[in-house]
Protein backbone atom coordinates (compact mmCIF):
# COMPACT_ATOMS: atom_id res chain seq x y z
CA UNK A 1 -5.36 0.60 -42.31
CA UNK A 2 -8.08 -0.82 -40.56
CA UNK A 3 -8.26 -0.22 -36.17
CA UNK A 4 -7.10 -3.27 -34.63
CA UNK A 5 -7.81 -4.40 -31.45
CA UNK A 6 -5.51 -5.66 -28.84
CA UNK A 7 -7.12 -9.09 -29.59
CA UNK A 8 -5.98 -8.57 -33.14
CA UNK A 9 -2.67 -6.93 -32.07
CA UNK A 10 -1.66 -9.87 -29.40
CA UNK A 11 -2.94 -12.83 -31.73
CA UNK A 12 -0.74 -11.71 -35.21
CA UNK A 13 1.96 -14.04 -36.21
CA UNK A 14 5.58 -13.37 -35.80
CA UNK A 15 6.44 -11.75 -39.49
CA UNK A 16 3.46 -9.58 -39.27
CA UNK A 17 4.53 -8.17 -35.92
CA UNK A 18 8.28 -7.31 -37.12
CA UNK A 19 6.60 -5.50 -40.15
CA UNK A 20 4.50 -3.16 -37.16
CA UNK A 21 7.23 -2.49 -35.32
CA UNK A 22 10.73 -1.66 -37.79
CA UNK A 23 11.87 1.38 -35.62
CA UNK A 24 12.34 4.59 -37.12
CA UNK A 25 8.87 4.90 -39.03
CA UNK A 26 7.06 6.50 -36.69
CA UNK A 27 5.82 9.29 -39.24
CA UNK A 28 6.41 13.14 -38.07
CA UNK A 29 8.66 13.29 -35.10
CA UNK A 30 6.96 16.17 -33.73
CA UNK A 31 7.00 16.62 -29.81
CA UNK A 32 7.65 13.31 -27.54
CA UNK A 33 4.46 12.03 -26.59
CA UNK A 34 4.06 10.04 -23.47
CA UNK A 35 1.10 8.09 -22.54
CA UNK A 36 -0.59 6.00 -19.51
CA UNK A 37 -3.32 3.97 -18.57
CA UNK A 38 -5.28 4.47 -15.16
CA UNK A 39 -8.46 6.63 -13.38
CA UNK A 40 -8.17 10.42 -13.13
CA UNK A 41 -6.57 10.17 -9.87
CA UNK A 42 -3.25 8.56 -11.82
CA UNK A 43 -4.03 11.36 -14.84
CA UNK A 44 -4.02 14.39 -12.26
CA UNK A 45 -1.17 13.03 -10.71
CA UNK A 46 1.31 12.61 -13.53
CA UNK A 47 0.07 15.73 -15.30
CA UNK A 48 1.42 17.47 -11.99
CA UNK A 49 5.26 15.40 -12.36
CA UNK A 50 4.99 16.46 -16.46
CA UNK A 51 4.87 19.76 -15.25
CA UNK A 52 7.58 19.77 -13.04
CA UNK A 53 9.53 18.10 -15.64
CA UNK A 54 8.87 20.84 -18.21
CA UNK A 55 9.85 23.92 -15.77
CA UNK A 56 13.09 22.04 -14.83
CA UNK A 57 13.90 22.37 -18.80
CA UNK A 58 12.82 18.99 -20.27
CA UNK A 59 11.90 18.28 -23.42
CA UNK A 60 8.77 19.56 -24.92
CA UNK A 61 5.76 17.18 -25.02
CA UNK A 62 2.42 15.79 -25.36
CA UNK A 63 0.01 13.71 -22.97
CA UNK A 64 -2.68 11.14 -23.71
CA UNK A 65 -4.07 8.90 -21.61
CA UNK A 66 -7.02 6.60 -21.38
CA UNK A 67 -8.98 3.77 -18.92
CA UNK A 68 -6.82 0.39 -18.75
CA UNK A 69 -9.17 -1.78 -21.24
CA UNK A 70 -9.21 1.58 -24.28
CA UNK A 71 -5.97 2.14 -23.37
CA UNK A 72 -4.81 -1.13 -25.33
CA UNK A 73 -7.34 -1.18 -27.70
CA UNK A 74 -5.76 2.20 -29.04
CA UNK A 75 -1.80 1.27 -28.06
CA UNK A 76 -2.59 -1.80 -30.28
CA UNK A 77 -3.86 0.40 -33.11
CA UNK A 78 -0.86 2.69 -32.69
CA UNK A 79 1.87 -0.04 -32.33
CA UNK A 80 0.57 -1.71 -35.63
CA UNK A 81 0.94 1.83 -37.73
CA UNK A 82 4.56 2.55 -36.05
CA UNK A 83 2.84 5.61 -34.17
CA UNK A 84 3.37 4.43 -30.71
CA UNK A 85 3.89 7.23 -27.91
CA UNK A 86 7.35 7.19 -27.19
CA UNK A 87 7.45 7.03 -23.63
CA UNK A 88 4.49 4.63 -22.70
CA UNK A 89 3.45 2.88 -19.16
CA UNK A 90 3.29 -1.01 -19.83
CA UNK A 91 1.54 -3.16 -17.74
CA UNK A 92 3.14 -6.46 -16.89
CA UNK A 93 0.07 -8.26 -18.71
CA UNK A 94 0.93 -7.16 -21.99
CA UNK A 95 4.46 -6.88 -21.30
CA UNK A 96 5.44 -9.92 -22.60
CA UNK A 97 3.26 -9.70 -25.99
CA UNK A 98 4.88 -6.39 -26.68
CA UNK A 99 8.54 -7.31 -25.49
CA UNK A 100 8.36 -10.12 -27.79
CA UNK A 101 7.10 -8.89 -30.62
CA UNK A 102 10.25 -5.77 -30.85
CA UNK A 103 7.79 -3.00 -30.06
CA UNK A 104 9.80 -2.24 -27.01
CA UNK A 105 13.25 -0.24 -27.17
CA UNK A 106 15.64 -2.07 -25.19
CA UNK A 107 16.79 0.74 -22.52
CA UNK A 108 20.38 -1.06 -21.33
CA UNK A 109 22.19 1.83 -23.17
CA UNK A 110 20.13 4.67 -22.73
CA UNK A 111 21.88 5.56 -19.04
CA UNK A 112 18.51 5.75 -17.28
CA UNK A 113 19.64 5.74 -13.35
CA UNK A 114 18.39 2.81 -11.80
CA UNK A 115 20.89 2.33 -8.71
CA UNK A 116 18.21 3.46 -6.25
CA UNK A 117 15.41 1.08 -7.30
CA UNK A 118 14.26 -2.27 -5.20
CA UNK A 119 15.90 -5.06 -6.90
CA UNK A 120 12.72 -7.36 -7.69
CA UNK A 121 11.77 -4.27 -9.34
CA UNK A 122 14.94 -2.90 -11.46
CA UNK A 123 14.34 -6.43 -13.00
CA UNK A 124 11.26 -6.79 -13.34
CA UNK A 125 11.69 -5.37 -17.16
CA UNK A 126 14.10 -7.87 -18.01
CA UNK A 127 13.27 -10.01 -20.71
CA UNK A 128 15.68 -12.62 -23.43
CA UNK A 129 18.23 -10.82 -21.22
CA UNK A 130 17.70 -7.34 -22.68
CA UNK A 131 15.94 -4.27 -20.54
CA UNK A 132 12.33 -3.56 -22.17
CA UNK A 133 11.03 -1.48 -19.14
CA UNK A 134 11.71 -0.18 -15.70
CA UNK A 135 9.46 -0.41 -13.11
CA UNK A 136 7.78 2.62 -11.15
CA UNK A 137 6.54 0.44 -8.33
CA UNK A 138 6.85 -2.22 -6.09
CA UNK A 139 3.20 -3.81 -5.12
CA UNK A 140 1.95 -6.56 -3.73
CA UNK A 141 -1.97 -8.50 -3.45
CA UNK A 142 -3.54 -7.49 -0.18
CA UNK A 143 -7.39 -6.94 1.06
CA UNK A 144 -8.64 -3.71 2.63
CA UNK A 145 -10.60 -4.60 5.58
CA UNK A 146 -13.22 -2.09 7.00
CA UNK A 147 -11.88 -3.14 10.26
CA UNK A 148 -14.79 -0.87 12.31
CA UNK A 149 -17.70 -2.20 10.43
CA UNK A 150 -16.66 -5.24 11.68
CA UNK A 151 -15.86 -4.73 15.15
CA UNK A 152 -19.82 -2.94 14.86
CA UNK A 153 -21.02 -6.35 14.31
CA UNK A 154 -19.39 -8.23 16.81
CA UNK A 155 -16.50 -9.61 15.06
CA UNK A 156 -12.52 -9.35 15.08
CA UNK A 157 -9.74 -8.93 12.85
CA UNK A 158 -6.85 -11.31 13.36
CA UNK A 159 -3.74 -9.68 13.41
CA UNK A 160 -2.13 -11.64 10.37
CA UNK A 161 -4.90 -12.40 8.66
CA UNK A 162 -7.77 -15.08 7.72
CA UNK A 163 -6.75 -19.12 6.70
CA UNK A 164 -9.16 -19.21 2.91
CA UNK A 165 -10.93 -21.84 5.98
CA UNK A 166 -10.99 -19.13 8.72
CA UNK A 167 -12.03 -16.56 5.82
CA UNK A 168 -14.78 -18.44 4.07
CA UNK A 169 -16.17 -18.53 8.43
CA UNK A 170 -16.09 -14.85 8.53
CA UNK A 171 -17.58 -14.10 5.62
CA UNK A 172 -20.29 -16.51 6.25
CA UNK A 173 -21.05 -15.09 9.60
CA UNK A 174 -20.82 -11.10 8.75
CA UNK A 175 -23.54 -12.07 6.16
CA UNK A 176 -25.49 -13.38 8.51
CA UNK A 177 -25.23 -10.83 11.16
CA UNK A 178 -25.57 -7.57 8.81
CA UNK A 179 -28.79 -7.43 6.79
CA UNK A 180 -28.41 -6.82 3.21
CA UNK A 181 -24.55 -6.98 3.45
CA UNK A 182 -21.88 -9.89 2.28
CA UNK A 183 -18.33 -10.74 3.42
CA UNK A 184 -16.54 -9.93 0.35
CA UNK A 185 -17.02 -9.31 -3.10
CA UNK A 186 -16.39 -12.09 -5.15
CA UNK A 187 -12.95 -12.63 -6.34
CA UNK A 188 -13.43 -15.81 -8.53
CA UNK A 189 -12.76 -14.19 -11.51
CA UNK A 190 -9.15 -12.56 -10.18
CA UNK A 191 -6.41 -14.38 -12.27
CA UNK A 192 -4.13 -12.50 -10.25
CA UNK A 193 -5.19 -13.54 -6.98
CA UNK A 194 -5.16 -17.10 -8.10
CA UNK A 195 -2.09 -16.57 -8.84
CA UNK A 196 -1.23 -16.37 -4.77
CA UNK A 197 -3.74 -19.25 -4.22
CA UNK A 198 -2.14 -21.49 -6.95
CA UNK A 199 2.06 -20.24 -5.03
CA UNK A 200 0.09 -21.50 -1.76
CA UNK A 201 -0.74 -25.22 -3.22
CA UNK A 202 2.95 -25.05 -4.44
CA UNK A 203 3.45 -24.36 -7.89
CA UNK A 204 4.38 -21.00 -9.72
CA UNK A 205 1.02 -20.07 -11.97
CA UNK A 206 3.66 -20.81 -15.00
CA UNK A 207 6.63 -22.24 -16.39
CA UNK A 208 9.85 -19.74 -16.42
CA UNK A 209 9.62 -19.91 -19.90
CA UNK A 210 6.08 -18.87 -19.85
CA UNK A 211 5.26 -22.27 -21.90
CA UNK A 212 2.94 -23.57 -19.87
CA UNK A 213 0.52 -23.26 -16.84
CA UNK A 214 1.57 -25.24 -13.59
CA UNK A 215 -1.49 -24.63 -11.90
CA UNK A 216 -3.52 -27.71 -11.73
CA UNK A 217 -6.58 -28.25 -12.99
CA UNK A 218 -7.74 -30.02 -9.55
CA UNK A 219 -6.33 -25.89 -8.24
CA UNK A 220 -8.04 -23.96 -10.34
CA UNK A 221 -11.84 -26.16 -9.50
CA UNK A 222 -11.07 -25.75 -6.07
CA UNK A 223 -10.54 -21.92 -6.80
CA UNK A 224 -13.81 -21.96 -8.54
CA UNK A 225 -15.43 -24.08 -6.04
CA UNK A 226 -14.69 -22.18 -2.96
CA UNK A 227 -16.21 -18.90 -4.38
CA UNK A 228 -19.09 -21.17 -5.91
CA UNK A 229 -19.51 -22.26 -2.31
CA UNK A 230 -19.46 -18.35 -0.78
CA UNK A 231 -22.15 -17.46 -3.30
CA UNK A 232 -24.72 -20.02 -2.48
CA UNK A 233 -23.89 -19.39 1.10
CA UNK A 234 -24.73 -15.66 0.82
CA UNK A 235 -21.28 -14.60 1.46
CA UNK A 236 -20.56 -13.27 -1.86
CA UNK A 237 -22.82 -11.73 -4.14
CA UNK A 238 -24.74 -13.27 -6.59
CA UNK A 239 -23.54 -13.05 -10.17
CA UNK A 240 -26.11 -9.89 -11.52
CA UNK A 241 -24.95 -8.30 -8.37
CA UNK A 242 -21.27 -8.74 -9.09
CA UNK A 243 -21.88 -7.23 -12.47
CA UNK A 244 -22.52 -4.06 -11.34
CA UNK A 245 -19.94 -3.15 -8.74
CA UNK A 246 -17.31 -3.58 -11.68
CA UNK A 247 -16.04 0.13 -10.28
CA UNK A 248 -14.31 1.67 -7.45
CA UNK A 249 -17.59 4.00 -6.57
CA UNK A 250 -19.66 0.91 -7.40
CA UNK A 251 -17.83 -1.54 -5.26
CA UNK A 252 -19.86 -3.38 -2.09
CA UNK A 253 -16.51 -1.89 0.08
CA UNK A 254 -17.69 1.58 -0.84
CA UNK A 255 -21.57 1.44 -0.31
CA UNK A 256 -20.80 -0.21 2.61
CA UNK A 257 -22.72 -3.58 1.58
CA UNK A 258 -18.89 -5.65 2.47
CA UNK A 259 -16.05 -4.74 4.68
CA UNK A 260 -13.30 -6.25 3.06
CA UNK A 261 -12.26 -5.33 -0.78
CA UNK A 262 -9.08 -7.38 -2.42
CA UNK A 263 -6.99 -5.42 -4.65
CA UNK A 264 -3.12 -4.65 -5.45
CA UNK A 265 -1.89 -2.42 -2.39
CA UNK A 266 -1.52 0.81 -4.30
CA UNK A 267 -5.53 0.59 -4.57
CA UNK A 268 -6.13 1.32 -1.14
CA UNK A 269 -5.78 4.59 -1.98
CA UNK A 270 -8.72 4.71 -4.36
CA UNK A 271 -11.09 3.48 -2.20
CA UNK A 272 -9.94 4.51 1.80
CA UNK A 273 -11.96 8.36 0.34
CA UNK A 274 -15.15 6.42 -0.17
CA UNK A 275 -14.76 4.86 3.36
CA UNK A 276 -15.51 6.84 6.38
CA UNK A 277 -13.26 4.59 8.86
CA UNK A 278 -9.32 3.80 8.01
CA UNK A 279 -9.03 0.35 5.87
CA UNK A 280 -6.10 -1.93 7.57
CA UNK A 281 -4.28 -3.60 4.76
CA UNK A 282 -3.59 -7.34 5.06
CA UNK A 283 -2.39 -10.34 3.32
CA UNK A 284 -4.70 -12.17 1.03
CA UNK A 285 -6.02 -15.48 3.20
CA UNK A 286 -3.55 -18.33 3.41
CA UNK A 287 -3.85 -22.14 3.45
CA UNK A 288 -1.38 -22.23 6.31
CA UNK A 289 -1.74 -19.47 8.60
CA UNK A 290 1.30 -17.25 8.30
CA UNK A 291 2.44 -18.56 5.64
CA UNK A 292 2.78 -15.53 3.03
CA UNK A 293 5.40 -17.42 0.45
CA UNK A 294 2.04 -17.98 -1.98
CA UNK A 295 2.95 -13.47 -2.52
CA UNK A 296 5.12 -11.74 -3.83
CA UNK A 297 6.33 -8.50 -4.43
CA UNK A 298 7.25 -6.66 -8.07
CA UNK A 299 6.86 -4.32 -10.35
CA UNK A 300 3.81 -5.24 -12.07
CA UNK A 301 3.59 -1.53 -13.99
CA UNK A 302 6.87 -0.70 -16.33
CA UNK A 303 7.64 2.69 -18.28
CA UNK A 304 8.87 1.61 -21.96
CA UNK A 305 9.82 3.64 -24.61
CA UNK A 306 8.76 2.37 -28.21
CA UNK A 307 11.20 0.77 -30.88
CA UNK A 308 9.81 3.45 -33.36
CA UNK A 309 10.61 6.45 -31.32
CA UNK A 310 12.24 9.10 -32.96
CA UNK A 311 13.57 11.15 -29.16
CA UNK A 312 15.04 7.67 -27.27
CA UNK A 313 17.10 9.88 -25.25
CA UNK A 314 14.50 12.64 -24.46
CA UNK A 315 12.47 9.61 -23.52
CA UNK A 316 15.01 7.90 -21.43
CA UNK A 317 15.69 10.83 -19.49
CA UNK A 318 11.89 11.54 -18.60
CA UNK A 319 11.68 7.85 -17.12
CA UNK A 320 14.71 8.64 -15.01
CA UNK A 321 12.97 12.20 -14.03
CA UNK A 322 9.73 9.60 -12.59
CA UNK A 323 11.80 7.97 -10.95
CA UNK A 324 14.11 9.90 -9.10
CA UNK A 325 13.25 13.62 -8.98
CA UNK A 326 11.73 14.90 -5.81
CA UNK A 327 8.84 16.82 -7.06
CA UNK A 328 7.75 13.97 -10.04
CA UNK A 329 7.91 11.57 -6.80
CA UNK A 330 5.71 13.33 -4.03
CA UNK A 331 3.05 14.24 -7.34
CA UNK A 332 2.82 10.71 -8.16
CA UNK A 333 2.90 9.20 -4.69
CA UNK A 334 1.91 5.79 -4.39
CA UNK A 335 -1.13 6.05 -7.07
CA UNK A 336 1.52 3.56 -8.90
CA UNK A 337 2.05 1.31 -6.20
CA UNK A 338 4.78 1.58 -3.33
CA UNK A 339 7.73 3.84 -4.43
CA UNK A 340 10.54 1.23 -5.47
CA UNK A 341 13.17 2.87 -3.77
CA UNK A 342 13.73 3.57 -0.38
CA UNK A 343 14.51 7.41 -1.24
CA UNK A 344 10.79 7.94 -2.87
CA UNK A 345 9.15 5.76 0.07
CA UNK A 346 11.04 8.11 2.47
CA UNK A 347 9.40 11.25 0.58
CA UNK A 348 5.88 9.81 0.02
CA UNK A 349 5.37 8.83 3.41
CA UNK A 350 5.67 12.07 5.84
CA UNK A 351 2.01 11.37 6.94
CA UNK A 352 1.70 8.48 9.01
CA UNK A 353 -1.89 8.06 8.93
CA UNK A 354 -2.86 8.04 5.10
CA UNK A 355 -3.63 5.23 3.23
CA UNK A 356 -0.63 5.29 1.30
CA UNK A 357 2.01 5.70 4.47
CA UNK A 358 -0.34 2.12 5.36
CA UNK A 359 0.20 0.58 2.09
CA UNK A 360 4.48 1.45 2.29
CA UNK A 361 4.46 0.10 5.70
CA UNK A 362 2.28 -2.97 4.37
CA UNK A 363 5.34 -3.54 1.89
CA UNK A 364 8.13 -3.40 3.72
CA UNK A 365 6.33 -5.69 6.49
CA UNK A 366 5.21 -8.44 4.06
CA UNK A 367 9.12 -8.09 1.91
CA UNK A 368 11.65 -10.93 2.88
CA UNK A 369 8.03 -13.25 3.89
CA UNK A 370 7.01 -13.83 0.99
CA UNK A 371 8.11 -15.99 -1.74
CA UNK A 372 10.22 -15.35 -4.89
CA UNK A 373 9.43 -13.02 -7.33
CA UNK A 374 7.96 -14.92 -10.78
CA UNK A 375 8.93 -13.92 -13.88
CA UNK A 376 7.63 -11.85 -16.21
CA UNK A 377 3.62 -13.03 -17.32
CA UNK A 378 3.86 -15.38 -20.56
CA UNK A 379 2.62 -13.61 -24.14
CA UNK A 380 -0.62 -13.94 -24.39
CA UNK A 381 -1.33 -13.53 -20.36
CA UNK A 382 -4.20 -10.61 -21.56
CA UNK A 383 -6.12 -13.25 -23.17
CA UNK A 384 -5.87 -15.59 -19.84
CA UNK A 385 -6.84 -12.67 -17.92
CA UNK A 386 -9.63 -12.33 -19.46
CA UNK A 387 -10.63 -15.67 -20.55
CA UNK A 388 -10.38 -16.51 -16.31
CA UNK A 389 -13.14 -14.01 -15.52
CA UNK A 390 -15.63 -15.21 -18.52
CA UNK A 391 -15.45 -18.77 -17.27
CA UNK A 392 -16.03 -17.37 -13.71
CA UNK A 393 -18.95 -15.28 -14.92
CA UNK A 394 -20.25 -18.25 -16.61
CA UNK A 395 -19.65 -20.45 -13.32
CA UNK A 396 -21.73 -17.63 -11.39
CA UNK A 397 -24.60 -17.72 -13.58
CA UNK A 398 -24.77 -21.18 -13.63
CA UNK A 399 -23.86 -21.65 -17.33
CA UNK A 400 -20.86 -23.96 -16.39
CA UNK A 401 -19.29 -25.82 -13.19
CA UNK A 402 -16.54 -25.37 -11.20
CA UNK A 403 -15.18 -28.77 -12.88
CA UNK A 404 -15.86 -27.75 -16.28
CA UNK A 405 -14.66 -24.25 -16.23
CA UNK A 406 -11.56 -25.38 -14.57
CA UNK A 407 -10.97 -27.99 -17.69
CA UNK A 408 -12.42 -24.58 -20.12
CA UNK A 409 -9.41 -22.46 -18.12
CA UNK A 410 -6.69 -25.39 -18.20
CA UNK A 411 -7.43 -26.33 -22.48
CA UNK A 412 -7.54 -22.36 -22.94
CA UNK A 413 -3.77 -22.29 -20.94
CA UNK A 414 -2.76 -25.07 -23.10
CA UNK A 415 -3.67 -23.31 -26.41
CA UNK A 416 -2.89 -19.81 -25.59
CA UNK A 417 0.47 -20.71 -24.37
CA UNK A 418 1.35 -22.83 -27.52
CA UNK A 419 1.08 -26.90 -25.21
């Protein structure tokens, strides 16, 4: 059989997707294998709860893991030969895609205890009312503001954050006033953090039945615009620029070329070691000030265990081992995202001055002021993801408009989502 990409995986019709994915045909049974996407921070980290599991008497084993983008380009090749790890992390992008195509077990029988988990996240994994995944985290969009570097060049943090007006000011005038530096990196490309901006103007980013995008087009060119705008004012980078701080290590936050970095909370701990002072987490800007419904907070990262797994109840009671023994919680921490139960938050966050005891207390603060939880991101969300940055890479290097790649994003919606 030929590799397939998850282009080739996500865009296969419904009959050849059942034929991938008849459970049981997963070849030798062998050891359980469990695999994950994310830097070697998340690898060390989960290596260290896999041990614990195995010298409390678990089942035996086997580990793989891989960056985010070649992680799915190999789950896709695995998924379509029924050789699919049997305990597997599932990102809420690709949830959908995979949910819907019966690649995912559905856990409701398997007795995995979820009593202690935050509700937004215990259903997070919910989907045609069956459970397809269980969530290890509860996270939420923020920025990580190099509060110091700022304060060095004469300017203030407010306490609840920057208007996208107040914002675009600041940026502007730390620019201007720090030689060789920007505001920001540029975000235009961030589906996700649209996704906030698009909540703000009063609209989910799609229908509940994940049929169609709500955004407006006249949202997503003002998206476009406003970054457009921070580029040509200096703010932001220029495009070539952008292009090469695609990496933690690389980003302007961590060569100290911009003091504020946006990024899901959990992130803060990647980047606070590559900053000398202590990044304050806030909320991404808002159109009204203090108005935080446009976020939300869920479990954006699920553990699933495959339809073709031959150990579903070895599986099942790994999961449930991440989630609620001690040791697998203080290993993993919050290189997840927040713990989604107050028992793990209570463990993880003994030192009040990391990063991660910053990015708990950032949850709990922001939970009950922001808006609902959306559902689950439609099938075929991965190709949106990815189709949003092109068109902003395109509107950077002057290849498009804002207006244009707003009507490119809106006809590529319309057709991905089945309009």
């Amino acid at each position: 059989m030929s590799t397939l990409s998850r282009r080739t995986l996500l865009g296969l019709g419904a009959a050849a997707a059942a034929a991938i994915t008849i459970p049981g045909c997963s070849g030798k049974s062998g050891p359980m294998r469990v695999s994950w996407y994310g830097p070697d921070p998340v690898t060390k980290a989960l290596n260290q709860a896999l041990a614990a599991w195995k010298s409390s008497g678990g089942a035996e084993f086997t580990s793989e893991s891989a960056p985010f983008d070649d992680y799915w380009d190999k789950l896709a090749t695995q998924t379509s030969g029924n050789n699919a790890p049997d305990v597997l992390r599932m990102s809420m992008s690709y949830f959908s895609d995979y949910a819907g195509r019966s690649a995912l077990k559905d856990l409701g029988s398997l007795g995995i205890d979820t009593s202690g988990l935050d509700k937004d996240v215990a259903d997070s994994g919910v989907a045609d009312g069956k459970n397809f995944g269980i969530g290890q985290s509860s996270i939420s969009y923020s920025m990580y503001v190099d509060e110091a570097a700022i304060k060095k060049a004469g300017g203030t943090v407010p306490t609840q954050g920057w208007t996208w007006e107040q914002f675009a000011e600041f940026a502007k005038g730390y620019a201007g006033s720090v030689q060789g530096s920007f505001g920001c990196g540029d975000q235009a490309g961030g589906l996700q953090v649209f996704e906030v901006y698009a909540r703000q103007h009063g609209t989910e980013l799609f229908s509940d039945d994940g049929s169609k995008l709500l955004a407006t087009k006249d949202t997503v060119q003002e998206w476009f615009q406003y970054w457009d705008d921070l580029r040509k004012a200096k703010a932001a980078p220029p495009q070539n620029i952008s292009a090469e701080t695609d990496t933690i290590e690389k980003s302007l936050i961590a060569k100290g070329k911009a003091p504020v970095q946006f990024g899901w909370v959990q992130q803060v701990t990647f980047y606070q070691p590559l900053v000398k002072s202590p990044l304050t987490i806030l909320p991404v800007p808002q159109v009204t000030a203090g108005d935080l419904k446009g976020q939300f907070v869920k479990g954006l990262d699920l553990w699933c265990i495959s339809a073709a797994s031959k150990h579903p109840e070895d599986a099942a009671k790994l999961i449930g081992f991440l989630l609620n023994d001690e040791k697998a919680i203080k290993a993993i921490g919050i290189l997840l995202g927040v713990p989604p139960s107050k028992k793990a938050r209570d463990l993880v966050s003994a030192d009040a001055g990391s990063a991660g005891a910053r990015a708990i207390k950032y949850v709990e603060d922001i939970t009950g002021k922001v808006g609902p939880s959306p559902k689950p991101w439609p099938k075929g969300y991965g190709e949106l993801l990815t189709g949003f940055g092109r068109i902003a890479e395109n509107i950077g290097f002057g290849k498009t408009t804002p207006a244009a790649g707003a009507q490119e994003f809106v006809d590529l919606a319309g057709k991905t989502l089945g309009q």
